[in-house]
N, C-alpha and C. Protein backbone atom coordinates (compact mmCIF):
# COMPACT_ATOMS: atom_id res chain seq x y z
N UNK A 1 104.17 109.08 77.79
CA UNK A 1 103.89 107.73 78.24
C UNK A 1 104.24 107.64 79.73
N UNK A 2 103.28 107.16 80.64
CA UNK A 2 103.65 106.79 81.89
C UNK A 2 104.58 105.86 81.83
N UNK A 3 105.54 105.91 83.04
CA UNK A 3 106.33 104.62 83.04
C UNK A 3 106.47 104.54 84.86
N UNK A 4 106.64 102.79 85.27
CA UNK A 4 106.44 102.90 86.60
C UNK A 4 107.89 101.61 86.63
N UNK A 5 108.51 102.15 87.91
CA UNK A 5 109.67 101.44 87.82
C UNK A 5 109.51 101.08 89.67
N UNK A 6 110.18 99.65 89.51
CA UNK A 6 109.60 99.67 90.80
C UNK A 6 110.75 98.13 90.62
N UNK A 7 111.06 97.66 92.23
CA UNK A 7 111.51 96.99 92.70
C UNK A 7 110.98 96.26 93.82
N UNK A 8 111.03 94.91 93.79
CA UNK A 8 110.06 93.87 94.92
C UNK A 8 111.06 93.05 95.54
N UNK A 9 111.12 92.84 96.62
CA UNK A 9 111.14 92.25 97.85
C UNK A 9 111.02 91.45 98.59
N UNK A 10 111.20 90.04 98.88
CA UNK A 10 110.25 89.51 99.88
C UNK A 10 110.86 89.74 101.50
N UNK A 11 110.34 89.61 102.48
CA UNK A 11 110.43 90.39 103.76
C UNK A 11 111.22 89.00 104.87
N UNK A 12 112.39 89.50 105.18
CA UNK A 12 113.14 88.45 106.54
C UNK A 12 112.39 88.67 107.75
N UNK A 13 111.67 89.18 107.98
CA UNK A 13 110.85 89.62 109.58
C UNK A 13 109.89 90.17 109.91
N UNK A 14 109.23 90.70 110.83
CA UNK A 14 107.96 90.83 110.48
C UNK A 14 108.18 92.73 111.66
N UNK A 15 109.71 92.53 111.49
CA UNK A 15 109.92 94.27 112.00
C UNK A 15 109.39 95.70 111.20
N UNK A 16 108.59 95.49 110.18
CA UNK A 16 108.18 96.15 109.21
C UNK A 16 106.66 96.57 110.26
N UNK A 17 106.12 95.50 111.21
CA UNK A 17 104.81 95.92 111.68
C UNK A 17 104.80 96.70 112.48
N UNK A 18 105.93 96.84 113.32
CA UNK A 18 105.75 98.13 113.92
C UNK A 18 105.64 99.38 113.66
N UNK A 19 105.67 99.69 112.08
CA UNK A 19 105.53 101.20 111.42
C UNK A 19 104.31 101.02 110.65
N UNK A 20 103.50 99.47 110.58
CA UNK A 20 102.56 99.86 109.34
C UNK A 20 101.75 99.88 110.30
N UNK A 21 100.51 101.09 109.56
CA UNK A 21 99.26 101.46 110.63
C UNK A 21 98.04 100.76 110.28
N UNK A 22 97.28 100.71 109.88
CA UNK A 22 96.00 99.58 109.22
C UNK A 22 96.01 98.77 107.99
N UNK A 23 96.33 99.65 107.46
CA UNK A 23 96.51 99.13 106.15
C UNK A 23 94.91 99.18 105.18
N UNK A 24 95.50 98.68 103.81
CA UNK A 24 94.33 99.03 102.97
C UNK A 24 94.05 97.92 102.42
N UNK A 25 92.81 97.29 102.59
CA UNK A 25 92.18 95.95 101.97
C UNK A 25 92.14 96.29 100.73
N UNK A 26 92.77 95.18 99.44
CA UNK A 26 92.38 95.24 98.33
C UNK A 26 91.82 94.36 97.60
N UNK A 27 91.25 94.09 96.48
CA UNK A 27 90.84 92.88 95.65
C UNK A 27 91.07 93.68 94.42
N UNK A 28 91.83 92.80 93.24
CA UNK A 28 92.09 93.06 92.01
C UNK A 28 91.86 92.17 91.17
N UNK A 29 91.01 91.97 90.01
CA UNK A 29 91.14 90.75 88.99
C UNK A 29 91.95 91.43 87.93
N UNK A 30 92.21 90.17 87.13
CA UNK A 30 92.93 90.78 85.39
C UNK A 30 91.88 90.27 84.27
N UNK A 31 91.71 91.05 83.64
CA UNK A 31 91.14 90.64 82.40
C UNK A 31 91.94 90.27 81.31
N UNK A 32 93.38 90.44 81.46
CA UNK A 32 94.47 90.00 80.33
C UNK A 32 95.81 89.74 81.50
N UNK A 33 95.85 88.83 81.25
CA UNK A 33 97.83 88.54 82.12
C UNK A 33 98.59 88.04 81.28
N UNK A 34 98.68 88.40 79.85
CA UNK A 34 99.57 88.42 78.54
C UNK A 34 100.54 88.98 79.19
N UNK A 35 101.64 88.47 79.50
CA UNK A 35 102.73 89.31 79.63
C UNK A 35 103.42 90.44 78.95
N UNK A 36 102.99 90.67 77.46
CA UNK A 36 103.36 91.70 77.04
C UNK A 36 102.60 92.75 77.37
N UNK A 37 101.33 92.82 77.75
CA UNK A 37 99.84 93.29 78.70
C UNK A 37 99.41 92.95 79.35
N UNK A 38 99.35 93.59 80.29
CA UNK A 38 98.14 93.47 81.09
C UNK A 38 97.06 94.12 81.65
N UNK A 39 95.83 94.14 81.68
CA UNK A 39 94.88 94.72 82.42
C UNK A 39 93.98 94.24 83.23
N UNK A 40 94.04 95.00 84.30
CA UNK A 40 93.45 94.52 85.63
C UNK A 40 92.57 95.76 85.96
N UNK A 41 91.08 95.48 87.05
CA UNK A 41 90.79 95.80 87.78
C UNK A 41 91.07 96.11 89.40
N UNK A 42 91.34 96.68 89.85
CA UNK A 42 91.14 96.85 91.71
C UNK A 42 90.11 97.77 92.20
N UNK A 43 90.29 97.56 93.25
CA UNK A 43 89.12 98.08 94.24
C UNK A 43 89.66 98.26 95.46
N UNK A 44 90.06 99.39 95.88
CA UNK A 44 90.15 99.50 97.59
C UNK A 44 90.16 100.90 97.83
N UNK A 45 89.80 101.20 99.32
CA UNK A 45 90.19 102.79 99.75
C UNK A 45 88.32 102.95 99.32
N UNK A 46 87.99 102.39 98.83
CA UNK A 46 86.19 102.81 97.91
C UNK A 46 86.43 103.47 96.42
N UNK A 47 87.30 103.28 96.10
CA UNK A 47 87.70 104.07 94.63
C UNK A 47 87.99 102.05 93.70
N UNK A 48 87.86 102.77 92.82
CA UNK A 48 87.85 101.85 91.61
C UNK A 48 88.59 102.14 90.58
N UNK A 49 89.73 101.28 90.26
CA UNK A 49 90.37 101.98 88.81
C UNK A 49 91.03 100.62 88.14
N UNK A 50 90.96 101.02 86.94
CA UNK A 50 91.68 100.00 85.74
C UNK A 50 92.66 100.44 85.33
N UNK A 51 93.96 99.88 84.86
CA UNK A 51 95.25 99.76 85.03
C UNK A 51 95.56 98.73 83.72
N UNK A 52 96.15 99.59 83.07
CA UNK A 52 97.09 98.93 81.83
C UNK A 52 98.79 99.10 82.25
N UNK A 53 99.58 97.62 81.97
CA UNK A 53 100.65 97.68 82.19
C UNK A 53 101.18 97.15 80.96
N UNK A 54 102.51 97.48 80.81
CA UNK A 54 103.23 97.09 79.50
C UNK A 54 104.21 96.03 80.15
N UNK A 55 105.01 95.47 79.17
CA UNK A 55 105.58 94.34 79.18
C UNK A 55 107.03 94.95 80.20
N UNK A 56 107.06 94.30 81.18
CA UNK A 56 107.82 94.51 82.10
C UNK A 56 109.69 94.26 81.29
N UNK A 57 110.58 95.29 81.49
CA UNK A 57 111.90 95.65 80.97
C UNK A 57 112.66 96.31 82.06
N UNK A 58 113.36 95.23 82.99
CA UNK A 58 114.60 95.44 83.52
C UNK A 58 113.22 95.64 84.94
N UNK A 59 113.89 96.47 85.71
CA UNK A 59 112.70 97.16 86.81
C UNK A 59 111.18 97.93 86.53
N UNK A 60 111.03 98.36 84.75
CA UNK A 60 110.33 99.39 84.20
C UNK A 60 109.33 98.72 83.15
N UNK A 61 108.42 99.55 83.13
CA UNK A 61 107.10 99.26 82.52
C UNK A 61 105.96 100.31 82.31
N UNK A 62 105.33 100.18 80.97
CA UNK A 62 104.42 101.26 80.42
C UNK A 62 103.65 101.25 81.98
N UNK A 63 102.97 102.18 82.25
CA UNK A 63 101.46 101.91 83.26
C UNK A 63 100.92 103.39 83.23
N UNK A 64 99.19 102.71 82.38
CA UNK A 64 98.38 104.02 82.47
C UNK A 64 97.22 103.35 83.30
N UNK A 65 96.50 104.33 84.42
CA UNK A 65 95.62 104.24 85.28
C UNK A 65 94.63 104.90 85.12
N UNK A 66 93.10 104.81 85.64
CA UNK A 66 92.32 105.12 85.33
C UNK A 66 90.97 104.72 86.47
N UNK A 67 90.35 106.06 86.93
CA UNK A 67 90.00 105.20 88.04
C UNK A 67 88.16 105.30 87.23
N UNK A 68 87.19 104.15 87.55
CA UNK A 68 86.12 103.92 87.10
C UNK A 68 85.21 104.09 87.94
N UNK A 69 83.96 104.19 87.92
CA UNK A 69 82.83 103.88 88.81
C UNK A 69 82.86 102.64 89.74
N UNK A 70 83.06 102.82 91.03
CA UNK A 70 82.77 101.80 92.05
C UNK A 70 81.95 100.60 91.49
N UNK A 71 81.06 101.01 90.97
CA UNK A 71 79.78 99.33 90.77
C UNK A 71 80.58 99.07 89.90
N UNK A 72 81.15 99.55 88.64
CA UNK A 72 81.52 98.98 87.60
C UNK A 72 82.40 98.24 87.58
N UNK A 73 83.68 98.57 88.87
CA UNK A 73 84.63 98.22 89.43
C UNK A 73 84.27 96.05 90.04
N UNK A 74 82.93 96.43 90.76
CA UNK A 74 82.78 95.72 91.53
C UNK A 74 81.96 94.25 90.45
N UNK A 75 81.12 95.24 89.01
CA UNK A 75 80.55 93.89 88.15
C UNK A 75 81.86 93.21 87.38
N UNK A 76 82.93 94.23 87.22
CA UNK A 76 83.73 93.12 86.17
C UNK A 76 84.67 92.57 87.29
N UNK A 77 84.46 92.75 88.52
CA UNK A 77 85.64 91.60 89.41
C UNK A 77 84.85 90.37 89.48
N UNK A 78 83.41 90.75 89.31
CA UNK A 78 82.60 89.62 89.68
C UNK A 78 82.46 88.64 88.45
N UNK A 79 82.26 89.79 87.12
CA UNK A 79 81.92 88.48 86.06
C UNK A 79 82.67 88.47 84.80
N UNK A 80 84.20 89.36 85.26
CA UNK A 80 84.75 89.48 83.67
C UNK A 80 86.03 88.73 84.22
N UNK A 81 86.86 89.00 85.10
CA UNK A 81 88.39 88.41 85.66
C UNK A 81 88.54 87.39 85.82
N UNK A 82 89.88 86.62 85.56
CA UNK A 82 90.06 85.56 85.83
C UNK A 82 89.88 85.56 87.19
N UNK A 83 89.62 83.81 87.39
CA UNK A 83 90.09 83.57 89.19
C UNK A 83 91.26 82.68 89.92
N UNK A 84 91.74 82.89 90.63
CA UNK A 84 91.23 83.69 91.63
C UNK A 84 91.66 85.21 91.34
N UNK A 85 90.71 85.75 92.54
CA UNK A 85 91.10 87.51 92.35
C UNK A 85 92.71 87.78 93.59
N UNK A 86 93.04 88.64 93.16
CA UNK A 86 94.14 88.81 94.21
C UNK A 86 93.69 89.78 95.28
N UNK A 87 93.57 89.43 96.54
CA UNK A 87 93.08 89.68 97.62
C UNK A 87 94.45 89.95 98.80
N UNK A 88 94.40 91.21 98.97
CA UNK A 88 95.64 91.51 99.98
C UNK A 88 95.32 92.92 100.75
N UNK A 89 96.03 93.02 101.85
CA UNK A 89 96.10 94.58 102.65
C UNK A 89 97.40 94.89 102.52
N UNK A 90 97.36 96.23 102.19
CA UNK A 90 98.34 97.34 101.75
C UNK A 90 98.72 98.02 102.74
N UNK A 91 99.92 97.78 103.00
CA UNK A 91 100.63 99.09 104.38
C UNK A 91 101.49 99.93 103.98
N UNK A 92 101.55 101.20 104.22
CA UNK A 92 102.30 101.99 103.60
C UNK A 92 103.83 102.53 105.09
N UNK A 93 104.96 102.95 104.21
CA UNK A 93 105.91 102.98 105.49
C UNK A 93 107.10 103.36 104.92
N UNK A 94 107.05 104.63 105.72
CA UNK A 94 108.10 105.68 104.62
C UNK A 94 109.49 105.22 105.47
N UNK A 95 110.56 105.42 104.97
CA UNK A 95 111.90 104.82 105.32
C UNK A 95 112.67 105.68 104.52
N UNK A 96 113.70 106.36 105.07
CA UNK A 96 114.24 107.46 104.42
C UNK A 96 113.00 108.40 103.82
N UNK A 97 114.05 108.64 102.38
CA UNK A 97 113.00 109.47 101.77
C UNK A 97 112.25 108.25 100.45
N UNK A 98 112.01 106.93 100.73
CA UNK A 98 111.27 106.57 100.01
C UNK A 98 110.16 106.32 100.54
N UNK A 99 108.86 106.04 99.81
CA UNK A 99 107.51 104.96 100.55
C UNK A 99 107.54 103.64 100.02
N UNK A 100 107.47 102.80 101.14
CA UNK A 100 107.73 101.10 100.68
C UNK A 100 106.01 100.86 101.31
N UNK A 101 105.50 99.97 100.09
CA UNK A 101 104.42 99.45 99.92
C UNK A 101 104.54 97.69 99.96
N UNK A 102 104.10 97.36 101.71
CA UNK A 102 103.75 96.53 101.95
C UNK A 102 102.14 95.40 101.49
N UNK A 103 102.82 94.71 100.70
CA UNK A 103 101.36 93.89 100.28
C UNK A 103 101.62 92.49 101.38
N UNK A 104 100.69 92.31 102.00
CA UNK A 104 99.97 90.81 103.05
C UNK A 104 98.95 90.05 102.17
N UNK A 105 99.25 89.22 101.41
CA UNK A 105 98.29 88.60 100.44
C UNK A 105 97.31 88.01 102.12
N UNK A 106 96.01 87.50 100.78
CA UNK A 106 95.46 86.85 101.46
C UNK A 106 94.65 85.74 100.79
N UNK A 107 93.38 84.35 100.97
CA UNK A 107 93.06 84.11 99.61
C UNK A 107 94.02 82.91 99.82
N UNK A 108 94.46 82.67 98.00
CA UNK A 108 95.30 81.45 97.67
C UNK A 108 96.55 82.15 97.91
N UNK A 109 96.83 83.46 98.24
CA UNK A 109 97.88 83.83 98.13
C UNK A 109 98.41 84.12 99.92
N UNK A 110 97.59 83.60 100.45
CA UNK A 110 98.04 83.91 101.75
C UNK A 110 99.37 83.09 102.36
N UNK A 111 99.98 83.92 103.42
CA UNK A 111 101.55 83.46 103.27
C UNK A 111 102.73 84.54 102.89
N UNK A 112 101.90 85.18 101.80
CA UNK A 112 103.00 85.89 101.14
C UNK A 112 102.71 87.55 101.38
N UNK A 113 104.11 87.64 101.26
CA UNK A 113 104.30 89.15 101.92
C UNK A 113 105.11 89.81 101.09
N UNK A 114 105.25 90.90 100.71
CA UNK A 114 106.38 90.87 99.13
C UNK A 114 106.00 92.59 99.83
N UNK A 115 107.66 93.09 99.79
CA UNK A 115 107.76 94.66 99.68
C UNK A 115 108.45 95.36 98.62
N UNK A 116 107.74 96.75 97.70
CA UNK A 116 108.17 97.17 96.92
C UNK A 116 108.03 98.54 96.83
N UNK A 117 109.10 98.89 96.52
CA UNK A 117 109.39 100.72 96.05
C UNK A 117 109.36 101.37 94.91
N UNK A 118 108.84 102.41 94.69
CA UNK A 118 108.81 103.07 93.50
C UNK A 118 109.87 103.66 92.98
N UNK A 119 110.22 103.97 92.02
CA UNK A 119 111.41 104.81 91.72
C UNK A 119 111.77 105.71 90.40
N UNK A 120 112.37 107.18 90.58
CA UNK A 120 112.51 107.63 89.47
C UNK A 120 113.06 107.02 88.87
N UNK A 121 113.76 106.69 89.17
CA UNK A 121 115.34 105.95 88.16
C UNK A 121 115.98 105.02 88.71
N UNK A 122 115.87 103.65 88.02
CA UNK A 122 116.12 102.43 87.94
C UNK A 122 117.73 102.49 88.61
N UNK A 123 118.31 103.16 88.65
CA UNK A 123 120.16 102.93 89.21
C UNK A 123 120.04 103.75 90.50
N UNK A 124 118.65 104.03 91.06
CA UNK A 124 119.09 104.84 92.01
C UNK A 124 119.03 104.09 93.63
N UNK A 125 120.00 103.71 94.19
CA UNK A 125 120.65 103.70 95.58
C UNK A 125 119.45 103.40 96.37
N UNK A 126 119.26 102.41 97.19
CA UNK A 126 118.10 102.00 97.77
C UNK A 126 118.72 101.76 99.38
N UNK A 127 118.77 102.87 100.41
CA UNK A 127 118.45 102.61 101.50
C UNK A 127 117.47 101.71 102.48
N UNK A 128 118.32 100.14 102.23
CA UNK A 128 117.27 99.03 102.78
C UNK A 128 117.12 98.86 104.11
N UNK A 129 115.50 98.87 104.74
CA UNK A 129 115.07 98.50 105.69
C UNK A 129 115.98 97.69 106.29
N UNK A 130 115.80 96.77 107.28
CA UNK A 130 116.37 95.69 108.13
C UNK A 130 115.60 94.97 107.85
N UNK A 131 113.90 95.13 107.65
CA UNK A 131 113.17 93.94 107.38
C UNK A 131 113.03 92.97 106.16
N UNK A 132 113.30 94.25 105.13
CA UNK A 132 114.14 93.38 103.81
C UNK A 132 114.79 92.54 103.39
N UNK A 133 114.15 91.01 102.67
CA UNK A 133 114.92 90.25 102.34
C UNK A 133 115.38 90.45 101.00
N UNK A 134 115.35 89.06 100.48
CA UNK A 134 115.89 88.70 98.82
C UNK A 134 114.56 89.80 98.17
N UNK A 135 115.86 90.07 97.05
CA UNK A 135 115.50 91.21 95.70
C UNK A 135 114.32 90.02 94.75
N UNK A 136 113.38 90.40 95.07
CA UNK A 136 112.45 89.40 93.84
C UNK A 136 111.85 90.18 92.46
N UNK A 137 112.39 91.11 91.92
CA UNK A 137 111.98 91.87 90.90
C UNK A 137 112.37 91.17 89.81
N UNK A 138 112.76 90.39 89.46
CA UNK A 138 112.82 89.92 88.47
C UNK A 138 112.74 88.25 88.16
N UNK A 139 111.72 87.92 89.10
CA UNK A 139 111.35 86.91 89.66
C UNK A 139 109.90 86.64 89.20
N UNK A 140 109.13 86.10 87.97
CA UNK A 140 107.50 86.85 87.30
C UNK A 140 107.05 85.74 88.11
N UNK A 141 107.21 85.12 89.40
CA UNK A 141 106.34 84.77 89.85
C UNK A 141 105.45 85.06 91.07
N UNK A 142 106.40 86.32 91.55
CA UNK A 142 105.69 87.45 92.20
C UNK A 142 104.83 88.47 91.62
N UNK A 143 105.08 88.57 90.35
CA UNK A 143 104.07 89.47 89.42
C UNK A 143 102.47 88.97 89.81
N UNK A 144 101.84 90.02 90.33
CA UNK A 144 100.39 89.91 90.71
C UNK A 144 99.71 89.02 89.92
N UNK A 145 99.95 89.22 88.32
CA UNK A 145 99.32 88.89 87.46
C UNK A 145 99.57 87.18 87.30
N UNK A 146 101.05 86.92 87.53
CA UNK A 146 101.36 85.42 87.79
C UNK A 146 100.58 84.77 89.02
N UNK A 147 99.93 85.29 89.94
CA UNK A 147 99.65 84.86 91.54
C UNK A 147 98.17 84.31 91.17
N UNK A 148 97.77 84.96 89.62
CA UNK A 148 96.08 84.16 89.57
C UNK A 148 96.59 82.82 89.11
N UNK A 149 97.76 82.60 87.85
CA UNK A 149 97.92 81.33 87.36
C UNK A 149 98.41 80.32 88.36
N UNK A 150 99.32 80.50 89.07
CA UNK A 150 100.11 79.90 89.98
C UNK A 150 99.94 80.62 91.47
N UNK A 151 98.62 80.64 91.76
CA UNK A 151 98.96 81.15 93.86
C UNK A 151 100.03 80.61 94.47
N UNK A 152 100.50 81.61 95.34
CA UNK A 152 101.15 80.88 96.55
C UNK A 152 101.22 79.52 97.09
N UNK A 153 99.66 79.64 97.72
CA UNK A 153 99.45 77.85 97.92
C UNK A 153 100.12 77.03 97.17
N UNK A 154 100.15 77.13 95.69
CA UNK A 154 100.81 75.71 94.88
C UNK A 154 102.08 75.53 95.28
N UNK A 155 102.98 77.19 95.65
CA UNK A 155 104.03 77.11 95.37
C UNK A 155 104.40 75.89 97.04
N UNK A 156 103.72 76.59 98.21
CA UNK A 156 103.87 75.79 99.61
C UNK A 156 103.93 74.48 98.95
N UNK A 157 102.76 73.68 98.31
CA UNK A 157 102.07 72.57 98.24
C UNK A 157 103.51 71.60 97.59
N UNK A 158 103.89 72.42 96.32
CA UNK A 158 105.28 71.86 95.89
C UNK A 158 106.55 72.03 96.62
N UNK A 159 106.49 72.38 97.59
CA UNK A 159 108.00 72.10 97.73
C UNK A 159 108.63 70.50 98.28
């Protein structure tokens, strides 16, 4: 069983831009945001893949990937996913010996900036950036899959 463990972020500064280089436009819909499942589509880089995740436990979660045909990619963002789609550019930016994956929403989700790392193992020691703010991993309203029910925008709109 794949398992993907990962920790999120949201960002105090915007000192992170001086290491990210273009970055990678994405668009992703979900066809299920069951929290005990989920499956989503994305699209970026020109590759296409579908993505099953399991019910998120502590930092960790099932995730099997699968990459599909480009068009096929591109008919079920159009006529199977909820909306909105999640629309963001991806910067990548190695720091020590980890890679931290910068997402820049954009869309209803624009505003938001959320950084996260991969990891073998959930207890292991995280050499933090400077640009790093508050720990949001266990926060499901940064979960991608939460950002179609509730965008960003609402969250601005309510405060």
């Amino acid at each position: 069983m794949a398992r993907e463990i990962e920790r999120k972020y949201v960002l105090k500064n915007d000192g992170w831009r001086k290491e990210a280089g273009s970055g990678t436009s994405y668009r992703q819909g979900y066809l299920s945001t069951d929290p005990e499942r989920s499956v989503r589509v994305r699209i970026g880089g020109g590759q296409a893949f579908l993505t099953i995740k399991g019910k998120t436990e502590g930092a960790g979660r099932s995730e099997f990937e699968y990459p599909i045909p480009h068009n096929d990619g591109e008919q079920i963002l159009a006529q199977l996913c909820h909306r909105p789609l999640i629309e963001k550019t991806r910067y990548i930016i190695r720091h020590g010996d980890l890679k931290w994956e910068i997402d820049e929403f954009h869309g209803q989700n624009r505003g938001l900036i959320i950084a996260e790392v991969e990891l073998s193992d959930d207890q292991r020691h995280i050499d933090k950036p400077d640009w790093l703010g508050e720990e949001v991993t266990h926060d499901p309203r940064y979960y991608n899959l939460n950002l179609v029910a509730n965008p960003y925008s609402n969250w601005i709109e309510n405060r």
